[in-house]
PDB file of N, CA and C in Angstrom:
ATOM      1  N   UNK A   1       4.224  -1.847 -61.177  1.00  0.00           N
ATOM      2  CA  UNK A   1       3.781  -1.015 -60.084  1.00  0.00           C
ATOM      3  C   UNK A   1       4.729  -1.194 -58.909  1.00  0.00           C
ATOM      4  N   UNK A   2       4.853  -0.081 -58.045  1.00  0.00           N
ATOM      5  CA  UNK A   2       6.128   0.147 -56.991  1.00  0.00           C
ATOM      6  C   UNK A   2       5.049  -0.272 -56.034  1.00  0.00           C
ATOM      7  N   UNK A   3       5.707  -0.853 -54.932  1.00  0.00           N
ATOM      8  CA  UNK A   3       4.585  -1.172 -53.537  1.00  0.00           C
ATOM      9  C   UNK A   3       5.708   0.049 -52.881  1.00  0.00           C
ATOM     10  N   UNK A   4       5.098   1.110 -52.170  1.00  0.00           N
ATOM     11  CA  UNK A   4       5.797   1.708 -50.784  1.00  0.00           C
ATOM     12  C   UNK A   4       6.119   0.415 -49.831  1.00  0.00           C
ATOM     13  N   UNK A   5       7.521   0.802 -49.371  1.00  0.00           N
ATOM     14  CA  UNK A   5       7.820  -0.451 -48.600  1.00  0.00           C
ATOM     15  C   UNK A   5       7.311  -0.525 -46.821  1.00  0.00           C
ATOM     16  N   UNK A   6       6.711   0.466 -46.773  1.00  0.00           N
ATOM     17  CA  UNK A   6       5.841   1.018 -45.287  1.00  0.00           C
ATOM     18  C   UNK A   6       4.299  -0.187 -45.899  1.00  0.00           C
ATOM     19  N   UNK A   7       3.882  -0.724 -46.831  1.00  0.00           N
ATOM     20  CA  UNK A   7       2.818  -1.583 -47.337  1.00  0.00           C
ATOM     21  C   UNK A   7       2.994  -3.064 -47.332  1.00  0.00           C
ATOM     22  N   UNK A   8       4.473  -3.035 -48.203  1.00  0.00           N
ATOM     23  CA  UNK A   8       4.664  -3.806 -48.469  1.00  0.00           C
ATOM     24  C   UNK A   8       4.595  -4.676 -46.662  1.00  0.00           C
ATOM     25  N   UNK A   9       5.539  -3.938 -46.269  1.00  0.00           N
ATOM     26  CA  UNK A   9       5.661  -4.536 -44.610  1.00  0.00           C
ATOM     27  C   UNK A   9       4.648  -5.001 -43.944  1.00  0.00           C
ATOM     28  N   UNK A  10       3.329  -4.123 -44.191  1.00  0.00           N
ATOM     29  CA  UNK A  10       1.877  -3.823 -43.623  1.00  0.00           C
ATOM     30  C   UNK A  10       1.685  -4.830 -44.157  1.00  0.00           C
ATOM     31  N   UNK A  11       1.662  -5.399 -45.101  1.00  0.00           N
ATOM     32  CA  UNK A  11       0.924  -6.915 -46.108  1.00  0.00           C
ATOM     33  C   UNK A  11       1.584  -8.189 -45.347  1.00  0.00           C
ATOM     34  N   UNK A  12       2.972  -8.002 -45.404  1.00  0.00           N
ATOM     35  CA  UNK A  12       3.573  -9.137 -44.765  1.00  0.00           C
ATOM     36  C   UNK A  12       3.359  -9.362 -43.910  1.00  0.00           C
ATOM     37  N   UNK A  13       3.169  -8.320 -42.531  1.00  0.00           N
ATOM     38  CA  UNK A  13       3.092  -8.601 -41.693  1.00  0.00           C
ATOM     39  C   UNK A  13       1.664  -8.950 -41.382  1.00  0.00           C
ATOM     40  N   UNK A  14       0.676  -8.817 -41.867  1.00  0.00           N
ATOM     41  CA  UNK A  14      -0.866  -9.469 -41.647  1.00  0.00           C
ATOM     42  C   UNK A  14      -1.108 -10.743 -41.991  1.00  0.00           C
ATOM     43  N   UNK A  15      -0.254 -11.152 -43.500  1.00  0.00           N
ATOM     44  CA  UNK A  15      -0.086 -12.450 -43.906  1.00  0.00           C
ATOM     45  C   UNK A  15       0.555 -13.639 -42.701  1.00  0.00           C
ATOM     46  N   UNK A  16       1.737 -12.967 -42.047  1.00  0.00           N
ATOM     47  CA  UNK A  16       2.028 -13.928 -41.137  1.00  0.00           C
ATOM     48  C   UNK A  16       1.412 -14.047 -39.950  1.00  0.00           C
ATOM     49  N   UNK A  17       1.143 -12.851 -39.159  1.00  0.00           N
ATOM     50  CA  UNK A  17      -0.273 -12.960 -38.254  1.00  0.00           C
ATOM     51  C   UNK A  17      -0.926 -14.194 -38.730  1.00  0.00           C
ATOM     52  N   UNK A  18      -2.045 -13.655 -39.668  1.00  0.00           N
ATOM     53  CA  UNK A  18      -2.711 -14.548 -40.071  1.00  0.00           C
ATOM     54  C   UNK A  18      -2.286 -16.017 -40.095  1.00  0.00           C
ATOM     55  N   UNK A  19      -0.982 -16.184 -41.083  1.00  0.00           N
ATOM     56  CA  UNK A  19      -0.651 -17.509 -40.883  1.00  0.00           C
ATOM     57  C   UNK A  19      -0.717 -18.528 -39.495  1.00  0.00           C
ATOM     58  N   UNK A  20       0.499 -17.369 -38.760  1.00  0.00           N
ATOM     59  CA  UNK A  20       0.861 -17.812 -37.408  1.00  0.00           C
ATOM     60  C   UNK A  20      -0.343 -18.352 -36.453  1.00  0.00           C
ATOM     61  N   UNK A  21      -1.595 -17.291 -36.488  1.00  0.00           N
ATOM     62  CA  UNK A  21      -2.711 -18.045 -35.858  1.00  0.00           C
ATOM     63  C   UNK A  21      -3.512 -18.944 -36.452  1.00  0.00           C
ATOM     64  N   UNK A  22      -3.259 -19.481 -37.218  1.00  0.00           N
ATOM     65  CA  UNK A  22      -3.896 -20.862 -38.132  1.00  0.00           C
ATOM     66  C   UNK A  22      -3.430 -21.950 -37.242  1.00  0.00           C
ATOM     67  N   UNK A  23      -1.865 -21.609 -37.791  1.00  0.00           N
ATOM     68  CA  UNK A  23      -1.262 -23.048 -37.299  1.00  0.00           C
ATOM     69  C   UNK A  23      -1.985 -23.224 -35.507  1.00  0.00           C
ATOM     70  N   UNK A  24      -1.370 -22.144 -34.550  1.00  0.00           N
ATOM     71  CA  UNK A  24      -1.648 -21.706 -33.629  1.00  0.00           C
ATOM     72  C   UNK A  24      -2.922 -22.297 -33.063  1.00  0.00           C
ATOM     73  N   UNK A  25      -3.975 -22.270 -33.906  1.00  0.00           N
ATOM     74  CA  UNK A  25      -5.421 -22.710 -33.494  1.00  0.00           C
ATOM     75  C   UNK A  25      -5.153 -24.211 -33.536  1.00  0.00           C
ATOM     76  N   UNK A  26      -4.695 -24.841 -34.689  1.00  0.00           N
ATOM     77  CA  UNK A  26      -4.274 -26.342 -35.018  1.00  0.00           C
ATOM     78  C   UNK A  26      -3.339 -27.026 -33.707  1.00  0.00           C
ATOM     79  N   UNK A  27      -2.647 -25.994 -33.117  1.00  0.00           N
ATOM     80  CA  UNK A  27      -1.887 -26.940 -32.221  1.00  0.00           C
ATOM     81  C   UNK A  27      -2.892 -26.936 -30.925  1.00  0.00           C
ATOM     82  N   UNK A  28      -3.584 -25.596 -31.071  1.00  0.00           N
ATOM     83  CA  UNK A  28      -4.640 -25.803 -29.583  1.00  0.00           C
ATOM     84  C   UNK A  28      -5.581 -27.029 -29.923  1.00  0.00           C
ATOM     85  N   UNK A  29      -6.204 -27.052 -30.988  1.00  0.00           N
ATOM     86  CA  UNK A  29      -7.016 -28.352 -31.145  1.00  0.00           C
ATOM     87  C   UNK A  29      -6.579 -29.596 -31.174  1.00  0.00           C
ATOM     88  N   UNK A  30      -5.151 -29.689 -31.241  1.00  0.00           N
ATOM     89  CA  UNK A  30      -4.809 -31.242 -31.124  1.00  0.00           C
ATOM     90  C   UNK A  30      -4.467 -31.415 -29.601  1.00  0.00           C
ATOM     91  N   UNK A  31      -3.824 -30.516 -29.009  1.00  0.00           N
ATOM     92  CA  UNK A  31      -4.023 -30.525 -27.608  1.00  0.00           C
ATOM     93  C   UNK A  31      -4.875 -30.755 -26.529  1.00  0.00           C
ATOM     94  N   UNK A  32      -5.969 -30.454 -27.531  1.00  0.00           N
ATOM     95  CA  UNK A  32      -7.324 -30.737 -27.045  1.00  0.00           C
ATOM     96  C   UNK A  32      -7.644 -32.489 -27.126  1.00  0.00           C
ATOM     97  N   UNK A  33      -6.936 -32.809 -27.999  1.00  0.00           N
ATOM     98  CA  UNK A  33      -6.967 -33.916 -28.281  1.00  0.00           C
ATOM     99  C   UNK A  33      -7.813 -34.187 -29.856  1.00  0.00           C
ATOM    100  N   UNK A  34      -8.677 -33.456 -30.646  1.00  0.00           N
ATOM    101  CA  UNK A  34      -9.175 -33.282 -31.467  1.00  0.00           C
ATOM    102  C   UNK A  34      -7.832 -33.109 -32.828  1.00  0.00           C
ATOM    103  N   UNK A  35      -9.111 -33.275 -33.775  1.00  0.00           N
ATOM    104  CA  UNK A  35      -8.307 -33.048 -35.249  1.00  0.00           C
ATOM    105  C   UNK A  35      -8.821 -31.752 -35.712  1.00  0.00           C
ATOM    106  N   UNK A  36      -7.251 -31.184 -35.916  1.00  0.00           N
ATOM    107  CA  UNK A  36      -8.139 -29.619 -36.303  1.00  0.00           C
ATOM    108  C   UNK A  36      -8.664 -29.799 -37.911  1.00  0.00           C
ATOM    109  N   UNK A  37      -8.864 -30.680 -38.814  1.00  0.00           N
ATOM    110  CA  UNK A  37      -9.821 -30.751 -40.168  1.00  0.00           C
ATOM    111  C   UNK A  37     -10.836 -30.718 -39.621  1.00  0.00           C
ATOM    112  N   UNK A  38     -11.383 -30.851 -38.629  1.00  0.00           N
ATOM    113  CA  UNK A  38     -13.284 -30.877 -38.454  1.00  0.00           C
ATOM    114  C   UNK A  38     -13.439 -29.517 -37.738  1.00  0.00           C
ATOM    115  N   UNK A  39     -12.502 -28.977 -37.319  1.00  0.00           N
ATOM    116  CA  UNK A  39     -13.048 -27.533 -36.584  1.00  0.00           C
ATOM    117  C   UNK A  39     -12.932 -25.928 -37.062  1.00  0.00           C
ATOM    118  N   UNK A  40     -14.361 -25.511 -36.661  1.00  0.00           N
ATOM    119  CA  UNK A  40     -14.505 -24.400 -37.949  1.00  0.00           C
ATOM    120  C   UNK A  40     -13.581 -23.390 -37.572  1.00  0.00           C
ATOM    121  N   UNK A  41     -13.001 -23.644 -36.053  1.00  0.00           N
ATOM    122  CA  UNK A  41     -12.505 -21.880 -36.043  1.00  0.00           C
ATOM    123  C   UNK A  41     -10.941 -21.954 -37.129  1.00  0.00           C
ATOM    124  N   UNK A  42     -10.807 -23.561 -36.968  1.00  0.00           N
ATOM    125  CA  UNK A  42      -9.256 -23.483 -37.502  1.00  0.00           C
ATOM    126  C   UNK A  42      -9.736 -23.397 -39.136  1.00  0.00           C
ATOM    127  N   UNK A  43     -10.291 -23.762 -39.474  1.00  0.00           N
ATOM    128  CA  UNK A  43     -11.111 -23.669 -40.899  1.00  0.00           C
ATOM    129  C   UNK A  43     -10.806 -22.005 -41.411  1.00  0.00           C
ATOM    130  N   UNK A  44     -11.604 -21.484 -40.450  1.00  0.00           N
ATOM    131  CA  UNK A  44     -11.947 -19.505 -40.738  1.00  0.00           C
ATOM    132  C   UNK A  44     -10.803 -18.801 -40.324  1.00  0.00           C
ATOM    133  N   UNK A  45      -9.512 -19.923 -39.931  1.00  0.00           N
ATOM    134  CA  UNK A  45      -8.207 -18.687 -39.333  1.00  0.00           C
ATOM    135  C   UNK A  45      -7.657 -19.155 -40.821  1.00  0.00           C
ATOM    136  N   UNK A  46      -7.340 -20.295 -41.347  1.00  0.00           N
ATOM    137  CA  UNK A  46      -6.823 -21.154 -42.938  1.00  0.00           C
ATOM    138  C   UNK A  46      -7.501 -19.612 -43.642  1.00  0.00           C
ATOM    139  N   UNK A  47      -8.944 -19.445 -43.989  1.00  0.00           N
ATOM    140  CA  UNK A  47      -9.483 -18.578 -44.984  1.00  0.00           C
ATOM    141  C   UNK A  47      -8.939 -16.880 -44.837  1.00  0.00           C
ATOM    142  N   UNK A  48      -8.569 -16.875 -43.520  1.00  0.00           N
ATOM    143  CA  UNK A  48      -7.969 -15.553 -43.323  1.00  0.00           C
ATOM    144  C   UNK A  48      -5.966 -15.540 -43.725  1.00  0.00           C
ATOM    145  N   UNK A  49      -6.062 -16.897 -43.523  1.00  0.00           N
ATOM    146  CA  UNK A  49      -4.491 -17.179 -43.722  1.00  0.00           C
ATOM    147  C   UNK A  49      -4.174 -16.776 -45.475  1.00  0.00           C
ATOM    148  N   UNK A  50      -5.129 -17.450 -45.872  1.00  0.00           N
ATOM    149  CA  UNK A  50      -5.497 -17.821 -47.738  1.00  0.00           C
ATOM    150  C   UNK A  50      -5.288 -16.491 -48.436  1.00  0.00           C
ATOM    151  N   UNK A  51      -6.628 -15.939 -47.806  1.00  0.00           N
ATOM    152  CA  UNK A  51      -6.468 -14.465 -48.325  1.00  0.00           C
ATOM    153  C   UNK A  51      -5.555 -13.441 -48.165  1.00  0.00           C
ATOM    154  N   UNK A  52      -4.939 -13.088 -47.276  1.00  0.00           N
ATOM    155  CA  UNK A  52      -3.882 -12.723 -46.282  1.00  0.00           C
ATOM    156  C   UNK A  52      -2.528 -12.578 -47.317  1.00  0.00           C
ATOM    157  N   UNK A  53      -2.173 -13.939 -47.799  1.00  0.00           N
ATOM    158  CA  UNK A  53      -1.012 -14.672 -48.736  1.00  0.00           C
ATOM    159  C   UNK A  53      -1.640 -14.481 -49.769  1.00  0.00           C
ATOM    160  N   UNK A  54      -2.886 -14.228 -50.432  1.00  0.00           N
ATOM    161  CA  UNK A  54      -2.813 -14.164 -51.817  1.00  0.00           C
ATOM    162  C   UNK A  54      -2.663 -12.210 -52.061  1.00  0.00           C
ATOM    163  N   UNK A  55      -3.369 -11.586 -51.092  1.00  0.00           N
ATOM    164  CA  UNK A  55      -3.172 -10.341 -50.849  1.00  0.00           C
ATOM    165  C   UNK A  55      -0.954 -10.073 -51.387  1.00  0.00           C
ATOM    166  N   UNK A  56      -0.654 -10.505 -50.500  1.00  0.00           N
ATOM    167  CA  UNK A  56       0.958 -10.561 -50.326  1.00  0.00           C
ATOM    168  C   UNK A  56       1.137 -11.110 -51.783  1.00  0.00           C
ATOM    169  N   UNK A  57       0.963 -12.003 -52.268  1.00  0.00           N
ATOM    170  CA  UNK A  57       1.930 -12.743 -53.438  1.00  0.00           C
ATOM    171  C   UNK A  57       1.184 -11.230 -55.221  1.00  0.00           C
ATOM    172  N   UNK A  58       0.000 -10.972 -54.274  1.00  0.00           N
ATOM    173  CA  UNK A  58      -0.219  -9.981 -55.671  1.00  0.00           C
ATOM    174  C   UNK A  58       0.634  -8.902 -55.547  1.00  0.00           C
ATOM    175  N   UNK A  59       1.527  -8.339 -54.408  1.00  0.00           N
ATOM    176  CA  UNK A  59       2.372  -7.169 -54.161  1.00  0.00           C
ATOM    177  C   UNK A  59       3.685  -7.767 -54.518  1.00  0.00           C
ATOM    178  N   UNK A  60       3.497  -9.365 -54.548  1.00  0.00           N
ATOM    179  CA  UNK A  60       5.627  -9.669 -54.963  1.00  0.00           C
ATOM    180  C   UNK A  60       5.992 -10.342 -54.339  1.00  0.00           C
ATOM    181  N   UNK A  61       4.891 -10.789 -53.247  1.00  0.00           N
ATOM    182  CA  UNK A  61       5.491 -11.297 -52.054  1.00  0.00           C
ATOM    183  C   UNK A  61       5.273 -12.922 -52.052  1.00  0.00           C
ATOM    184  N   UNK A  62       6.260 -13.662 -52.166  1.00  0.00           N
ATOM    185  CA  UNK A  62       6.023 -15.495 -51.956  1.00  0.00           C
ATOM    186  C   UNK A  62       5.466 -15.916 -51.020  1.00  0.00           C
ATOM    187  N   UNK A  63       4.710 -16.971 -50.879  1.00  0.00           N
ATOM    188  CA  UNK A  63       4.034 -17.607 -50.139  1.00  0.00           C
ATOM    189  C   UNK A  63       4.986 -18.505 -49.024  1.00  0.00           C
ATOM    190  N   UNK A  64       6.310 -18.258 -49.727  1.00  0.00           N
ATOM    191  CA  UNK A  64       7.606 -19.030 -48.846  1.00  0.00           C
ATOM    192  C   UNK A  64       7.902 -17.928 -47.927  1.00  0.00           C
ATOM    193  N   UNK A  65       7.770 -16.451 -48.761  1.00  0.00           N
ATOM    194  CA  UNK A  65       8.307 -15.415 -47.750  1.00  0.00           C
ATOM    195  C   UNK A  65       7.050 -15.252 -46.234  1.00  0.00           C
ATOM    196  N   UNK A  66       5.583 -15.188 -46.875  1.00  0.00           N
ATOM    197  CA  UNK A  66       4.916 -15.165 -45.770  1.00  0.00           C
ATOM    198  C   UNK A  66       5.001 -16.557 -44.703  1.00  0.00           C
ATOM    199  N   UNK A  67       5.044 -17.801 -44.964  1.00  0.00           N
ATOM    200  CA  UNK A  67       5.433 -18.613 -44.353  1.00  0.00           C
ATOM    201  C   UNK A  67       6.731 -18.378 -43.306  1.00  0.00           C
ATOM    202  N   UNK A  68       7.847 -17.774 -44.139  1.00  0.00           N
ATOM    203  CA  UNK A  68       8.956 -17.709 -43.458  1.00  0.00           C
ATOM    204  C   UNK A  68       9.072 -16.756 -42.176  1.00  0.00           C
ATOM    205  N   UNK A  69       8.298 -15.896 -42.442  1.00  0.00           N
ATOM    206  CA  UNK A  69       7.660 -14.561 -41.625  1.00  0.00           C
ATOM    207  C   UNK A  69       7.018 -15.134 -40.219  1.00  0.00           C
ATOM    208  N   UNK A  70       6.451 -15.842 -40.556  1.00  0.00           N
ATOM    209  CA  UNK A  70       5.222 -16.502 -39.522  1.00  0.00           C
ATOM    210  C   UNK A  70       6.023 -17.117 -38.491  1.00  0.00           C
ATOM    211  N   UNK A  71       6.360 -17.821 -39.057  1.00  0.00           N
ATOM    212  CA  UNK A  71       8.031 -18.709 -38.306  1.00  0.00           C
ATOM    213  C   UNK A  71       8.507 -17.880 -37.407  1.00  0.00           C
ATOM    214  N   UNK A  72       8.591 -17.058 -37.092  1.00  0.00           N
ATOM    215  CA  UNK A  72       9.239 -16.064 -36.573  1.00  0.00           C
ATOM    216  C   UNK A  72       8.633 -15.180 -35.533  1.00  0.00           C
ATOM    217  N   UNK A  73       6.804 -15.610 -35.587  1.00  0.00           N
ATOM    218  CA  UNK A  73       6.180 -14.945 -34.656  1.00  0.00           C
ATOM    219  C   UNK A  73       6.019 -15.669 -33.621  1.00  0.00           C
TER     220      UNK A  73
END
């Protein structure tokens, strides 16, 4: 199956969103002074991150490429 590359983009680019505000939440909670493993919001940005990247890797897309993406936001 062909992904239109106007999708493909659309996928990537939600995957790294997603990613980017995971980590994002993790650095606000340690700042806080906290560990972000006990806190749910960083928990529910990970499950949006998860899905996000498995969405992407079913179109072709690596989990190195959405990572690499994120990097960048």
């Amino acid at each position: 199956m062909s992904v239109p590359t106007w999708l493909a983009s659309r996928v990537l680019a939600d995957a790294a969103i997603a990613t980017a505000n995971a980590r994002q939440a993790a650095t606000e909670i340690h700042d806080q002074g906290r560990d972000h493993y006990d806190d749910l919001t960083w928990r529910a940005a990970v499950v949006k991150a998860h899905r996000a990247t498995d969405k992407a890797e079913e179109i072709g897309i690596s989990p190195q490429g959405v990572l690499d993406a994120s990097k960048a936001r």
